[in-house]
N, C-alpha and C. Protein backbone atom coordinates (compact mmCIF):
# COMPACT_ATOMS: atom_id res chain seq x y z
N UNK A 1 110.67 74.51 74.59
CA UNK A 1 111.37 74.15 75.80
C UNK A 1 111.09 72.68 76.10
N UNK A 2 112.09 72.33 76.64
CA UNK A 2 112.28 70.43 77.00
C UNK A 2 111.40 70.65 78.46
N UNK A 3 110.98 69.50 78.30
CA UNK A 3 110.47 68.93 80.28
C UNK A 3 110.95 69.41 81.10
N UNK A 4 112.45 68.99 81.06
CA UNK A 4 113.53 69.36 81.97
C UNK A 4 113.95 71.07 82.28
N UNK A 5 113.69 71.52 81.00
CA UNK A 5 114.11 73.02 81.22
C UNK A 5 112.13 73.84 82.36
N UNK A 6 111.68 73.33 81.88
CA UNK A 6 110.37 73.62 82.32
C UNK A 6 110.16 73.47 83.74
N UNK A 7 110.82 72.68 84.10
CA UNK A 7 111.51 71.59 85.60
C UNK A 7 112.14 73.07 86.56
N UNK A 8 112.92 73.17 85.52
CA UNK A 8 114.14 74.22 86.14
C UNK A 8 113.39 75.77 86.72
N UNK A 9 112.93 75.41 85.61
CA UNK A 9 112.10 77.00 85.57
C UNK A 9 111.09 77.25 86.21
N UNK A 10 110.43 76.09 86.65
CA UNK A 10 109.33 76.47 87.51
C UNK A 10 110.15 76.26 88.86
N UNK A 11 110.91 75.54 89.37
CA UNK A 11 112.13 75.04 90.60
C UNK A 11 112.45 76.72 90.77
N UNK A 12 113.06 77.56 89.68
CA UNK A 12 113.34 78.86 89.68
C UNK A 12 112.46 79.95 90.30
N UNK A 13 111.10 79.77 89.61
CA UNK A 13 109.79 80.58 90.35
C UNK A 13 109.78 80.39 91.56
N UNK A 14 109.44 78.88 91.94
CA UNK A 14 109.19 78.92 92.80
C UNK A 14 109.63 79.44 93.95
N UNK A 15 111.23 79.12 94.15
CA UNK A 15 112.10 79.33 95.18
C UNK A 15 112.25 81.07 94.94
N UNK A 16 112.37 82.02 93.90
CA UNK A 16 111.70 83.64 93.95
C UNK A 16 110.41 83.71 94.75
N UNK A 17 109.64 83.02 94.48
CA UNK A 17 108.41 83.47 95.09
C UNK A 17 108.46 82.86 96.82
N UNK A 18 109.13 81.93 96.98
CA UNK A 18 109.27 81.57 98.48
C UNK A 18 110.33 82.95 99.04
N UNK A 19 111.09 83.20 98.08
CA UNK A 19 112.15 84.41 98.90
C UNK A 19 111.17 85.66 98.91
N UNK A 20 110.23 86.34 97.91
CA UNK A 20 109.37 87.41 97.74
C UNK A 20 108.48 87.24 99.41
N UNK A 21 107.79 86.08 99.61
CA UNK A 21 106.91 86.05 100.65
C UNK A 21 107.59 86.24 101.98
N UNK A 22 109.58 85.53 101.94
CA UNK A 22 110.08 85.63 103.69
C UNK A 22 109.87 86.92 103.76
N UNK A 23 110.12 87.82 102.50
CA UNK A 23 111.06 89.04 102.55
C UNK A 23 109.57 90.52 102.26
N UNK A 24 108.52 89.93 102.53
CA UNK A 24 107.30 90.58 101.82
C UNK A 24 107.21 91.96 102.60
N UNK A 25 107.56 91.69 103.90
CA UNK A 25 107.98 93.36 104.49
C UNK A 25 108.72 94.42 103.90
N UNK A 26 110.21 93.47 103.65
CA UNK A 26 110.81 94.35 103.46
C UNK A 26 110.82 94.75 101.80
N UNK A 27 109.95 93.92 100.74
CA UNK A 27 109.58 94.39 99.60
C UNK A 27 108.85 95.31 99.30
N UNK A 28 107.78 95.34 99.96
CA UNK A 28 105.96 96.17 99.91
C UNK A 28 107.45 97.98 100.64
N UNK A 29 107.77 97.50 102.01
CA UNK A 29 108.58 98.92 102.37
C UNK A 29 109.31 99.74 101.20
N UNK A 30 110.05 98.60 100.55
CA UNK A 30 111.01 99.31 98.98
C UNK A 30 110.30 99.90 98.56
N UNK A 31 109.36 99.15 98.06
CA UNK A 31 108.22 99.89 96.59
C UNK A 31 108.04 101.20 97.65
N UNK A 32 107.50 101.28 98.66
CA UNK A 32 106.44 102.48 99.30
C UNK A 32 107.86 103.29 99.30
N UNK A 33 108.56 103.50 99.84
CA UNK A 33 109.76 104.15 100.24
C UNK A 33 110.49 104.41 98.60
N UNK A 34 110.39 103.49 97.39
CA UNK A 34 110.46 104.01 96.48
C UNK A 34 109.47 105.19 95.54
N UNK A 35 108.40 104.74 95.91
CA UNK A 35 107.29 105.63 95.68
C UNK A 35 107.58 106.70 96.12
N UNK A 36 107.57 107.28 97.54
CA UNK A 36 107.64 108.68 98.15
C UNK A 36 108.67 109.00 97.55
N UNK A 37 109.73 108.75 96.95
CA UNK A 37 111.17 108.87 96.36
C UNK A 37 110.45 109.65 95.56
N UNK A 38 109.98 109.28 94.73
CA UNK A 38 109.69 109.92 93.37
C UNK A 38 108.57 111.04 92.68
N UNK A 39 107.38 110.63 94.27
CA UNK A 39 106.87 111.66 94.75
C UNK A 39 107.61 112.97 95.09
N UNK A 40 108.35 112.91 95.57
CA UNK A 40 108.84 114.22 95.91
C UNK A 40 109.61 114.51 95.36
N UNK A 41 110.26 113.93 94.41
CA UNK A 41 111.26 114.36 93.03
C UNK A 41 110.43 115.17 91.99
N UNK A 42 109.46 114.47 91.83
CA UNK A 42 108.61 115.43 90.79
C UNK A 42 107.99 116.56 91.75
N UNK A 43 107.81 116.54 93.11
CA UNK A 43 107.23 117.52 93.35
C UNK A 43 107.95 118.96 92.94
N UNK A 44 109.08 118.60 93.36
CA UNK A 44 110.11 119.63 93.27
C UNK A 44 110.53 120.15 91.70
N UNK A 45 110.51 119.23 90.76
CA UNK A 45 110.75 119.59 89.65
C UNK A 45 109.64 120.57 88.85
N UNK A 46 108.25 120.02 90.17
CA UNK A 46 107.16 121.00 89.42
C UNK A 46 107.37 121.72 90.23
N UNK A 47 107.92 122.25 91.55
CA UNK A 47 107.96 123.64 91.75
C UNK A 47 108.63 124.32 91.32
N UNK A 48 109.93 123.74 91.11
CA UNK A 48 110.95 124.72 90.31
C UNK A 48 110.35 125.02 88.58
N UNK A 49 109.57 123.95 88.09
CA UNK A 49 109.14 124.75 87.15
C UNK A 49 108.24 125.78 87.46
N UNK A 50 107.20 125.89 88.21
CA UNK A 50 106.03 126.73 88.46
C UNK A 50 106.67 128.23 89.01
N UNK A 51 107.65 128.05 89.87
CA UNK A 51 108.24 129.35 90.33
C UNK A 51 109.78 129.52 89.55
N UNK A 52 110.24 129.33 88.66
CA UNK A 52 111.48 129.78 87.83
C UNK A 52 111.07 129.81 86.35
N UNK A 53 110.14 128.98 85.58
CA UNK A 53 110.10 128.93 84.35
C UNK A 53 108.49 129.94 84.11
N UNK A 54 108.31 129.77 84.82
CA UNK A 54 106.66 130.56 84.39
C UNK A 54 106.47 131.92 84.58
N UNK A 55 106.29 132.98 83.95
CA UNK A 55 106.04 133.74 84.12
C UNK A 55 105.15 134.27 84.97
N UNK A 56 105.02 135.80 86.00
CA UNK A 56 104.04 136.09 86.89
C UNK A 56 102.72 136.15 86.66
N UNK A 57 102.73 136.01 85.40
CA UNK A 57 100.92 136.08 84.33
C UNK A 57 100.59 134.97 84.39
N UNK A 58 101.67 133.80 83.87
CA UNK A 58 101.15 132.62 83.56
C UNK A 58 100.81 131.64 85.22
N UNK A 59 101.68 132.33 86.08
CA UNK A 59 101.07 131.51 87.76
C UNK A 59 99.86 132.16 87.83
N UNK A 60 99.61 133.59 87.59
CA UNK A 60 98.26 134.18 88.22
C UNK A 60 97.02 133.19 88.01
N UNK A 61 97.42 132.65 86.33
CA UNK A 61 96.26 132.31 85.33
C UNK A 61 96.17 130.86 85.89
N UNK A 62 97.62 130.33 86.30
CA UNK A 62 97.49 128.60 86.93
C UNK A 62 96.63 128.60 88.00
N UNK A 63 96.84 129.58 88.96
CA UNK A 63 95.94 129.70 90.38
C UNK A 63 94.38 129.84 89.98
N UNK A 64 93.82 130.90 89.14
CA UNK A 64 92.71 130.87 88.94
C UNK A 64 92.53 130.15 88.36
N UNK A 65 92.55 129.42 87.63
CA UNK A 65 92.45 127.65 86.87
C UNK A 65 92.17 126.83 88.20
N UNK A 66 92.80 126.58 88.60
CA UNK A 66 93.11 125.75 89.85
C UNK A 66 91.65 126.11 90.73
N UNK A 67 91.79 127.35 90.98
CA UNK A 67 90.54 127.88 91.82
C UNK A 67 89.06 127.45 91.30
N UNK A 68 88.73 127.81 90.41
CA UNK A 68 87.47 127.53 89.46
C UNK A 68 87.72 126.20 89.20
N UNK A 69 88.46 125.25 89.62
CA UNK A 69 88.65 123.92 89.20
C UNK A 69 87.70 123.12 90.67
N UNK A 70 88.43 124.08 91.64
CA UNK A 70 88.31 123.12 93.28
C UNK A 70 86.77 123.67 92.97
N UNK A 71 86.47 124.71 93.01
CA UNK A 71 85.04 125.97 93.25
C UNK A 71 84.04 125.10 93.05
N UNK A 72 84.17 124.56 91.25
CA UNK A 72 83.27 123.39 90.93
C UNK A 72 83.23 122.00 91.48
N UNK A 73 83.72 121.89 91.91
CA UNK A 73 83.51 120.35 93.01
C UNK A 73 82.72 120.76 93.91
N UNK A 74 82.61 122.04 94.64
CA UNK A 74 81.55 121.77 95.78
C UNK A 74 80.19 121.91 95.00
């Protein structure tokens, strides 16, 4: 890269990163508000797997897994 393009390109950053900081509310809100998005997309995809794809044996065996999982932490 030439001087000049290097010029441009940092002129480029910079003025992104001056718009990132006016706008830093309403960025940090996207991400979080995108986050819970996707949080609760998978939540749902694991419930519908846990209660439609799994058999009544194989939840019994997830719960007691689960149980003896928490049990040992205290």
């Amino acid at each position: 890269m030439t001087t000049f393009q290097k010029m441009i390109f940092g002129v480029i950053i910079f003025v992104a990163l001056i718009g990132l900081i006016f706008n830093l509310d309403v960025v940090l809100f996207s991400i979080f508000r995108s986050i819970i998005t996707v949080a609760i997309i998978v939540g749902i995809i694991y419930l519908v797997y846990f209660f439609f794809f799994l058999t009544p044996d194989q939840r019994d065996y997830k719960k007691r897994v689960w149980k003896n999982k928490f049990k040992g932490r205290r």
